[in-house]
PDB file of N, CA and C in Angstrom:
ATOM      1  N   UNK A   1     -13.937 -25.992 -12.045  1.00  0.00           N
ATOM      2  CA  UNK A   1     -14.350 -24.763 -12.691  1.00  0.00           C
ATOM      3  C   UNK A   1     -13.690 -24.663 -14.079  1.00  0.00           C
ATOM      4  N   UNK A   2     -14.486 -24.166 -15.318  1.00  0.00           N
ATOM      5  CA  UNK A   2     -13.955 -24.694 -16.155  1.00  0.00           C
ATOM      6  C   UNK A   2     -13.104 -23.117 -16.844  1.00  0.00           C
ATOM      7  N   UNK A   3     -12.028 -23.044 -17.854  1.00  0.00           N
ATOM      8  CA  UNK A   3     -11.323 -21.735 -18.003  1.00  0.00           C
ATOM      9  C   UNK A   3     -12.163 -20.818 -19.030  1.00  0.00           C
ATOM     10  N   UNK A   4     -11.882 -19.609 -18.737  1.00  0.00           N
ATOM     11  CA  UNK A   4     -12.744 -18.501 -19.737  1.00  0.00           C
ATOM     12  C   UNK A   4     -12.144 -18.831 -21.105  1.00  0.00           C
ATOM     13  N   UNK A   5     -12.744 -19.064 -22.277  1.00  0.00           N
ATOM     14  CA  UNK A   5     -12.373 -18.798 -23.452  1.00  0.00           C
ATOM     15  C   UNK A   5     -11.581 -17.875 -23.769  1.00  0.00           C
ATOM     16  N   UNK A   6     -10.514 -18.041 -24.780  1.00  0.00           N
ATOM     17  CA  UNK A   6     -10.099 -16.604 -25.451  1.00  0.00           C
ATOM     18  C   UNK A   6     -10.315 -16.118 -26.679  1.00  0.00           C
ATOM     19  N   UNK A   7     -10.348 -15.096 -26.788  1.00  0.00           N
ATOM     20  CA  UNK A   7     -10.604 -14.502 -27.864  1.00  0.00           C
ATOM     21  C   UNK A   7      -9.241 -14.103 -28.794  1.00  0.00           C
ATOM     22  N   UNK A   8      -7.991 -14.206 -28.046  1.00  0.00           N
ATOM     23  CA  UNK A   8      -6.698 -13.947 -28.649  1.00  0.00           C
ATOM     24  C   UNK A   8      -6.274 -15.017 -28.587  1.00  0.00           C
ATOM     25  N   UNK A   9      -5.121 -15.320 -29.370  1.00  0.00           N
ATOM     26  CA  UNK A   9      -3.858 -15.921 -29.804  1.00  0.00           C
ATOM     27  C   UNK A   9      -2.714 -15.743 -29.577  1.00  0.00           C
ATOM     28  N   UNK A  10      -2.702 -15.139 -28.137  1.00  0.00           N
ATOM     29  CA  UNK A  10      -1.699 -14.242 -27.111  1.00  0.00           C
ATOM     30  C   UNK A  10      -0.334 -15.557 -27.173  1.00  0.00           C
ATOM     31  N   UNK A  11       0.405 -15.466 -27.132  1.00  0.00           N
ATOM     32  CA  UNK A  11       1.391 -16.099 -26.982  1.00  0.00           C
ATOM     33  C   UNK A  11       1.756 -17.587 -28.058  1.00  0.00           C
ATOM     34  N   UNK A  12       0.620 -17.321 -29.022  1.00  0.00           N
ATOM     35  CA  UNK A  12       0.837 -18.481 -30.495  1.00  0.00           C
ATOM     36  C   UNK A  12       1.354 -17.320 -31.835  1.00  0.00           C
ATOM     37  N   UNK A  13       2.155 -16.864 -31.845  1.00  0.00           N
ATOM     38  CA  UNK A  13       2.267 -15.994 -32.525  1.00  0.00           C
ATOM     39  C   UNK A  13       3.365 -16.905 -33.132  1.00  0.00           C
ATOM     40  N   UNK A  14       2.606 -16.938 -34.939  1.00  0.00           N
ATOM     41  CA  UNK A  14       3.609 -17.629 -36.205  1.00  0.00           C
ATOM     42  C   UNK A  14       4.083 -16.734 -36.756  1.00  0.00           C
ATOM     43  N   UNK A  15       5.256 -16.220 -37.687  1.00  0.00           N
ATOM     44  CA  UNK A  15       5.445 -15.676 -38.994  1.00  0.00           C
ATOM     45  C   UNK A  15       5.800 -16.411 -39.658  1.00  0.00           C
ATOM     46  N   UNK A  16       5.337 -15.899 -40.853  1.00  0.00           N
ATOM     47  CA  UNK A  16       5.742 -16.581 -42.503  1.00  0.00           C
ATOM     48  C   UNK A  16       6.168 -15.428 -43.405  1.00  0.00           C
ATOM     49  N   UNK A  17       6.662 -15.940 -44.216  1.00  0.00           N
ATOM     50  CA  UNK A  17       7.030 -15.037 -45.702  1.00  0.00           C
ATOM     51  C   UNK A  17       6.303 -15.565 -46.524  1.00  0.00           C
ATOM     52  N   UNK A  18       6.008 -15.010 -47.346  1.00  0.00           N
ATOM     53  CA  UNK A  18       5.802 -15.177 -48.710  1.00  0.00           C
ATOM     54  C   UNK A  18       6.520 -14.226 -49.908  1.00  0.00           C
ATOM     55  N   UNK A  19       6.384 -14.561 -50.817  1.00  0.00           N
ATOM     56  CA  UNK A  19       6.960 -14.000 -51.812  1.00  0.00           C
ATOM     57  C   UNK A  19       5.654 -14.051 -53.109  1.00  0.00           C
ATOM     58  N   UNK A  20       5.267 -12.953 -53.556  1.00  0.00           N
ATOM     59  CA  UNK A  20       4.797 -12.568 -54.930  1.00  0.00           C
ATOM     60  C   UNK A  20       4.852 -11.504 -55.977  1.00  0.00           C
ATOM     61  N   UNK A  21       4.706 -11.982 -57.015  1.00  0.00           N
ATOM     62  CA  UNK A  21       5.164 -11.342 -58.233  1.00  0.00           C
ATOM     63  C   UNK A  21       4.257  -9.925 -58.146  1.00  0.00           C
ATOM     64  N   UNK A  22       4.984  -8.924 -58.486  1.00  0.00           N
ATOM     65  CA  UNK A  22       4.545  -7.656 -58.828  1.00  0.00           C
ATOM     66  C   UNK A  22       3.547  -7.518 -59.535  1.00  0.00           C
ATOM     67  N   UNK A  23       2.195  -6.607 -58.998  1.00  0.00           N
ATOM     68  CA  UNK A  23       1.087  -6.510 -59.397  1.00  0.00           C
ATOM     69  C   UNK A  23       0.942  -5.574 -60.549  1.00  0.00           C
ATOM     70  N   UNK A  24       0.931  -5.746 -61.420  1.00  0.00           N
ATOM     71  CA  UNK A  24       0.438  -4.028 -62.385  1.00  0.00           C
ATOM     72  C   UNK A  24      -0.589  -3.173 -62.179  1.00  0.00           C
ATOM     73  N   UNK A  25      -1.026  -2.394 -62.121  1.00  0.00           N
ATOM     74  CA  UNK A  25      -1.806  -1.760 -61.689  1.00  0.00           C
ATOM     75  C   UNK A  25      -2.660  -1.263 -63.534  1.00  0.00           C
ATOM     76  N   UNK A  26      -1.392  -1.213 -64.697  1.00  0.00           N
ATOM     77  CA  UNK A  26      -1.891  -0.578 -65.487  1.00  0.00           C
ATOM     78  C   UNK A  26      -2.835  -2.321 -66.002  1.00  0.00           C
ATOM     79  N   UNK A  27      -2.076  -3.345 -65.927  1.00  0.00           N
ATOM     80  CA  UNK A  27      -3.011  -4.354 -66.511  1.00  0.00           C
ATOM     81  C   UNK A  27      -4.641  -4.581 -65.600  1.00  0.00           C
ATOM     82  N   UNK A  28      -4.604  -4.192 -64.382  1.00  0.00           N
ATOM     83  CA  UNK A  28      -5.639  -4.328 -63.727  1.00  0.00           C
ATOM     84  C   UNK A  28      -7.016  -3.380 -64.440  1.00  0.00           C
ATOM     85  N   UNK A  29      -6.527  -2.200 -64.526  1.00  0.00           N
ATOM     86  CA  UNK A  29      -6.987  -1.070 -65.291  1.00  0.00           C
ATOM     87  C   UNK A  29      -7.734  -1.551 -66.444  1.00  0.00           C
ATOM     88  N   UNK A  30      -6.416  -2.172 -67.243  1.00  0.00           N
ATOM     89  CA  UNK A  30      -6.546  -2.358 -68.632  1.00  0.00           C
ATOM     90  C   UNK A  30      -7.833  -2.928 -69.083  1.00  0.00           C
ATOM     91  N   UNK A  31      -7.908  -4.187 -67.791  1.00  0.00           N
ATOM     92  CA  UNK A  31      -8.732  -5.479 -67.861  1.00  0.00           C
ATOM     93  C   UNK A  31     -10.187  -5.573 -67.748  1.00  0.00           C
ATOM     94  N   UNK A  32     -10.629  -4.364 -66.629  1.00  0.00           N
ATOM     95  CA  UNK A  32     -11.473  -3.835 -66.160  1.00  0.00           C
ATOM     96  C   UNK A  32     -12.278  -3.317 -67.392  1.00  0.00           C
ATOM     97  N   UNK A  33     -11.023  -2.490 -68.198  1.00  0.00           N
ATOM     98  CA  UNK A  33     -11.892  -1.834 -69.105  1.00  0.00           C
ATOM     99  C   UNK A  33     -12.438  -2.364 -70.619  1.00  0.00           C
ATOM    100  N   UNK A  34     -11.345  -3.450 -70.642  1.00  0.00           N
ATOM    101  CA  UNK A  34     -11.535  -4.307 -71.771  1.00  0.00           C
ATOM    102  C   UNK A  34     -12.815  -5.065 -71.516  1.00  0.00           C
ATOM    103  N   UNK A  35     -13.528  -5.667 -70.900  1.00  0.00           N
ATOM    104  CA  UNK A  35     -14.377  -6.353 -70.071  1.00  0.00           C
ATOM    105  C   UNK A  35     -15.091  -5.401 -69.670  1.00  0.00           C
ATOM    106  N   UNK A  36     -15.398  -3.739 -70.037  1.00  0.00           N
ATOM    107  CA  UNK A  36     -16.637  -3.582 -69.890  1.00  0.00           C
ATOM    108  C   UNK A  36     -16.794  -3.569 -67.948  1.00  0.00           C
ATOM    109  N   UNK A  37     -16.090  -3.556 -66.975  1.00  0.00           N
ATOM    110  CA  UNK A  37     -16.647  -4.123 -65.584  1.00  0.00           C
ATOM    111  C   UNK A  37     -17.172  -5.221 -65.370  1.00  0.00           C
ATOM    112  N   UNK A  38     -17.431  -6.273 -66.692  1.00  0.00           N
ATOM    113  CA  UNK A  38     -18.351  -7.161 -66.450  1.00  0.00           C
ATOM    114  C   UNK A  38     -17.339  -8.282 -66.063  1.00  0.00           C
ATOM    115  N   UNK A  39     -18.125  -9.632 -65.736  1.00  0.00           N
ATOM    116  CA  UNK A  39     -17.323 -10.606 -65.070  1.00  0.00           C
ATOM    117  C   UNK A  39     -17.591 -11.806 -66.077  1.00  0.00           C
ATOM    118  N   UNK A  40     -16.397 -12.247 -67.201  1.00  0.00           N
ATOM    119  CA  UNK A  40     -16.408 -13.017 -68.454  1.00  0.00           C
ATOM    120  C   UNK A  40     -17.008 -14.184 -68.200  1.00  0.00           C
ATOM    121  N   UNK A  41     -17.502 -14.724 -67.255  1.00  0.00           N
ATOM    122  CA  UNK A  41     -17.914 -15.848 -67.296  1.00  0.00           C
ATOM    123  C   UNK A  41     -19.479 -15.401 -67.441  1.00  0.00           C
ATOM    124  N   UNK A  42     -20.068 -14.749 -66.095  1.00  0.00           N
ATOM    125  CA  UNK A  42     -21.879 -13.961 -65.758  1.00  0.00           C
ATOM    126  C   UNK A  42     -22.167 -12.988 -66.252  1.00  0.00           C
ATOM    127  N   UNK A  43     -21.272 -12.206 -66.768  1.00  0.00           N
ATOM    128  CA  UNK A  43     -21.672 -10.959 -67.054  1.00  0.00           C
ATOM    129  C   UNK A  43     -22.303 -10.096 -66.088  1.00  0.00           C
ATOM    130  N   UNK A  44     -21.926 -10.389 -65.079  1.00  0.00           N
ATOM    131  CA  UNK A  44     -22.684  -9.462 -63.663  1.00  0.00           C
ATOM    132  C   UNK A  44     -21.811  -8.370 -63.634  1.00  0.00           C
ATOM    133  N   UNK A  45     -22.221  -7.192 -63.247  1.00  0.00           N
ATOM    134  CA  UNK A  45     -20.857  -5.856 -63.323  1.00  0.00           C
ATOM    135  C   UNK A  45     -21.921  -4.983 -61.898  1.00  0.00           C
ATOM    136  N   UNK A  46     -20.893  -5.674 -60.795  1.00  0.00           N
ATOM    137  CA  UNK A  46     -21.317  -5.204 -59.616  1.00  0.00           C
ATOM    138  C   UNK A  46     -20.711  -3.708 -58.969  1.00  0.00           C
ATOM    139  N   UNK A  47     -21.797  -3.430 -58.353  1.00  0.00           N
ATOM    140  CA  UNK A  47     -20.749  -1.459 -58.005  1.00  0.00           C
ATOM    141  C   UNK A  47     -21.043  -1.609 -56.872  1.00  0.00           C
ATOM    142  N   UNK A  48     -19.775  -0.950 -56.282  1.00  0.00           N
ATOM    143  CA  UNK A  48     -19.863  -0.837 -54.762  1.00  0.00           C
ATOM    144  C   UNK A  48     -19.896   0.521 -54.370  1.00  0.00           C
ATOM    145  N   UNK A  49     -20.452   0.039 -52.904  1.00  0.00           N
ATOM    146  CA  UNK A  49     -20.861   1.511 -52.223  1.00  0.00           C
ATOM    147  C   UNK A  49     -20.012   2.964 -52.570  1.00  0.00           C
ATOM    148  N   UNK A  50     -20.655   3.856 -52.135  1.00  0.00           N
ATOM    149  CA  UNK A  50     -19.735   5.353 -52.452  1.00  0.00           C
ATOM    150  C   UNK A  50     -20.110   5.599 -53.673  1.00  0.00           C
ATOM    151  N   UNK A  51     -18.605   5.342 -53.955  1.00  0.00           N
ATOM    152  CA  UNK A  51     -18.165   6.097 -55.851  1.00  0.00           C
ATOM    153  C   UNK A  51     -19.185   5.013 -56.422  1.00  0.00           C
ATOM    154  N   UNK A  52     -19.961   3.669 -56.666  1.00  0.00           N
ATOM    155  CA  UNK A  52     -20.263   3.312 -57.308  1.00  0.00           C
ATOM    156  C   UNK A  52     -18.996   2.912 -58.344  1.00  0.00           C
ATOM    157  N   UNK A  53     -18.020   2.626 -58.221  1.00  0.00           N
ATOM    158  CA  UNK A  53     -16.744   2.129 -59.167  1.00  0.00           C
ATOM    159  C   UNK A  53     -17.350   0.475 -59.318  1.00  0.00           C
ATOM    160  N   UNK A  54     -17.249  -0.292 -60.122  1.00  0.00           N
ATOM    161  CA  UNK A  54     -17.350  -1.700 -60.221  1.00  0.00           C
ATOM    162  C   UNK A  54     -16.423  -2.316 -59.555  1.00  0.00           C
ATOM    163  N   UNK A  55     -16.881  -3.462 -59.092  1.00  0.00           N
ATOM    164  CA  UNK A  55     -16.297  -4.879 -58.168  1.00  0.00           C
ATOM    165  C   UNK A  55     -16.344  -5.808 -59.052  1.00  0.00           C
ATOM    166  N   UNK A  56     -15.072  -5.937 -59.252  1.00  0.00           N
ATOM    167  CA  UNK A  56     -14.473  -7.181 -60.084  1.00  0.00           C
ATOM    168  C   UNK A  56     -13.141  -7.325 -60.131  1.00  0.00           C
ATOM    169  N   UNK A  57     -12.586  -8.833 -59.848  1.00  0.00           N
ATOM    170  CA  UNK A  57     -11.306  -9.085 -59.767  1.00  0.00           C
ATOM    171  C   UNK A  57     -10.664  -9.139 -61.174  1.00  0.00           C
ATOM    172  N   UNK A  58      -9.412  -8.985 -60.915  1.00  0.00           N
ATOM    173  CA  UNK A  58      -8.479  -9.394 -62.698  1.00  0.00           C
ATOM    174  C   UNK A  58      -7.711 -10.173 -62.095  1.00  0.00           C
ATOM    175  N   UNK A  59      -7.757 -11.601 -63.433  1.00  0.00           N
ATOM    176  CA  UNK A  59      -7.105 -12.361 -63.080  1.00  0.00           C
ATOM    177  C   UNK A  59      -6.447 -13.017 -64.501  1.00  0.00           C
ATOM    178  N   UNK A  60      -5.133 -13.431 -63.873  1.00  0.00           N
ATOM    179  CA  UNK A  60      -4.357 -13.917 -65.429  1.00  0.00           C
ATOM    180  C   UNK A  60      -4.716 -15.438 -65.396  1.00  0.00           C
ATOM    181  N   UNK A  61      -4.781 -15.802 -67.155  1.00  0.00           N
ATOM    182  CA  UNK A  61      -5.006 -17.115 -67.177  1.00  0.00           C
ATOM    183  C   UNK A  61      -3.606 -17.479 -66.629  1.00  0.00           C
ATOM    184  N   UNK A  62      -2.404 -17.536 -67.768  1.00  0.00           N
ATOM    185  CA  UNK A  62      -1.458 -17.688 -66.599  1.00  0.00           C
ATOM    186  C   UNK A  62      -0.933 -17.660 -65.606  1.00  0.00           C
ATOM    187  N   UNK A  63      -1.127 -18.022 -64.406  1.00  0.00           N
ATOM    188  CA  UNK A  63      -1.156 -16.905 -63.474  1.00  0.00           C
ATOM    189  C   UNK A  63       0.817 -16.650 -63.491  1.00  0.00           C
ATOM    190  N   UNK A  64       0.861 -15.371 -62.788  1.00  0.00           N
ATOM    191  CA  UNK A  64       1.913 -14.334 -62.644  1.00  0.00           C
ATOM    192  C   UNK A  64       2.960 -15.269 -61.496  1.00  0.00           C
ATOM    193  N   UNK A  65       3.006 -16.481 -60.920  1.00  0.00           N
ATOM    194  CA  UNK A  65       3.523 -16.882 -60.235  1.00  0.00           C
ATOM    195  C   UNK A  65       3.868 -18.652 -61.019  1.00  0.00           C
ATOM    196  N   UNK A  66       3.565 -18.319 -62.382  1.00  0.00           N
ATOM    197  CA  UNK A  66       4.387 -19.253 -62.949  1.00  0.00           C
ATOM    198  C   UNK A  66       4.268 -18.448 -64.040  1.00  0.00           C
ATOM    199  N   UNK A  67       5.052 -17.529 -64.112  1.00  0.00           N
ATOM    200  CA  UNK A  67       5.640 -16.616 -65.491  1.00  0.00           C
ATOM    201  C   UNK A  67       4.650 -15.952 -66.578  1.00  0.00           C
ATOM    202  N   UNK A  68       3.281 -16.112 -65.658  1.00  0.00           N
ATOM    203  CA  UNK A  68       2.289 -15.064 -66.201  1.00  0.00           C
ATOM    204  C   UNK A  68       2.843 -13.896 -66.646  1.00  0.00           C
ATOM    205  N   UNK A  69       2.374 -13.005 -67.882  1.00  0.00           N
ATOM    206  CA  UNK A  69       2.654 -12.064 -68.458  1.00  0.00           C
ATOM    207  C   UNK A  69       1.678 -10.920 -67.900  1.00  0.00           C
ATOM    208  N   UNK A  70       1.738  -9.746 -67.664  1.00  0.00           N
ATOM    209  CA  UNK A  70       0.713  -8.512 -66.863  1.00  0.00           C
ATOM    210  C   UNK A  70       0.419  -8.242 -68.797  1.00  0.00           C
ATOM    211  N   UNK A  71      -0.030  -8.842 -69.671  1.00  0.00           N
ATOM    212  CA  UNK A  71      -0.195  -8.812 -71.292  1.00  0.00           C
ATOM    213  C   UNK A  71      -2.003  -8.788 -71.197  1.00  0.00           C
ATOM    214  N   UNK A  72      -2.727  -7.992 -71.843  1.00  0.00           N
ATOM    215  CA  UNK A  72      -4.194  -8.095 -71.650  1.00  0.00           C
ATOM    216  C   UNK A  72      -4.461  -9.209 -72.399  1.00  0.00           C
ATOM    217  N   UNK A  73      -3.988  -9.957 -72.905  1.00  0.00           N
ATOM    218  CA  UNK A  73      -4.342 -11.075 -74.134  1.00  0.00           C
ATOM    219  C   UNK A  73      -4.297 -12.157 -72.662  1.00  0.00           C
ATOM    220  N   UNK A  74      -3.611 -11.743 -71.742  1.00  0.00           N
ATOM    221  CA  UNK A  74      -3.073 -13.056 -70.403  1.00  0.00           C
ATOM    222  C   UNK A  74      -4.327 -12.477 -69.462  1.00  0.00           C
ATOM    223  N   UNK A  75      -5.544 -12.050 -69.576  1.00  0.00           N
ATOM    224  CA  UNK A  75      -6.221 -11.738 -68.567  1.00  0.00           C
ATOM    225  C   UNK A  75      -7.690 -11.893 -68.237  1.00  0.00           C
ATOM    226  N   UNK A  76      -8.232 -12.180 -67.679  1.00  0.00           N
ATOM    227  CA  UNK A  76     -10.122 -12.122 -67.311  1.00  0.00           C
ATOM    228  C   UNK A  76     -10.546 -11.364 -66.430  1.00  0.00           C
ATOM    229  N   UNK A  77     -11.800 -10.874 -66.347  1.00  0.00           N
ATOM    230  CA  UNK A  77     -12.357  -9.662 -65.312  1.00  0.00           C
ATOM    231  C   UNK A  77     -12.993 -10.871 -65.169  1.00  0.00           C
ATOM    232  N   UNK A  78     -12.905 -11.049 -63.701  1.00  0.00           N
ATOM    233  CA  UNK A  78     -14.435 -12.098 -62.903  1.00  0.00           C
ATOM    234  C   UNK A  78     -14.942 -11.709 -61.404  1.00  0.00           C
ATOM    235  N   UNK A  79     -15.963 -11.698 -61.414  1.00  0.00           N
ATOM    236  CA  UNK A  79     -16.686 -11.852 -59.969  1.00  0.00           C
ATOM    237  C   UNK A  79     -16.072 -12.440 -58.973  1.00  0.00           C
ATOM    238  N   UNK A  80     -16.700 -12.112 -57.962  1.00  0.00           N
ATOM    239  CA  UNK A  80     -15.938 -12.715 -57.058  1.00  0.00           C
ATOM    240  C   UNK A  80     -16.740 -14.199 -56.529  1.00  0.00           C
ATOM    241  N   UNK A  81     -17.342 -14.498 -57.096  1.00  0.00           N
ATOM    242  CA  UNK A  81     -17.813 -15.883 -57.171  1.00  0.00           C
ATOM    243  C   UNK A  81     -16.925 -16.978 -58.316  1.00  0.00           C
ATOM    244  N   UNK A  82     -16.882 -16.151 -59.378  1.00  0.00           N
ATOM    245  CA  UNK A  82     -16.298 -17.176 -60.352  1.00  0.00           C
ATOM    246  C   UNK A  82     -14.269 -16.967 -60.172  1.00  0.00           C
ATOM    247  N   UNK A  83     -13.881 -15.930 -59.381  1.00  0.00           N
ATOM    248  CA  UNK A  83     -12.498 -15.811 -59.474  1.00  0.00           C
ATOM    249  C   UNK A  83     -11.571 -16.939 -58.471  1.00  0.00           C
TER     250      UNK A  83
END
């Protein structure tokens, strides 16, 4: 007879840490607005349900986890296809 599948991970339980650099909230803002909502590569400026607010990630060219700057000159609004 063969055993029921599970659906949990009852007794494989991992932890990890991670560690990451502090998010800005004002460069996220910033980026959004510099960029229009649009996404620098498509120019797609997607809105999501509800408020209708735009969907688009900010992302640093440098990124913030090798001494990226939260600097709008360090940043891109992209889709979530191209991010």
């Amino acid at each position: 007879m063969q055993e029921e599948p599970s659906l949990t991970d009852e007794g494989k339980e991992q932890r990890t840490t991670t560690s990451a650099a502090p998010r800005s909230e004002a460069f996220r803002v910033g980026i959004r607005k510099l960029y229009h909502h649009r996404c620098a590569v498509c120019g797609v400026r997607a809105l999501g349900p509800g408020d209708g607010s735009a969907i688009v990630d900010t992302a640093h060219i440098y990124p913030k986890s090798e001494g990226g700057a939260d600097d709008l000159r360090n940043g891109l609004c992209l889709c979530k296809n191209h991010h």
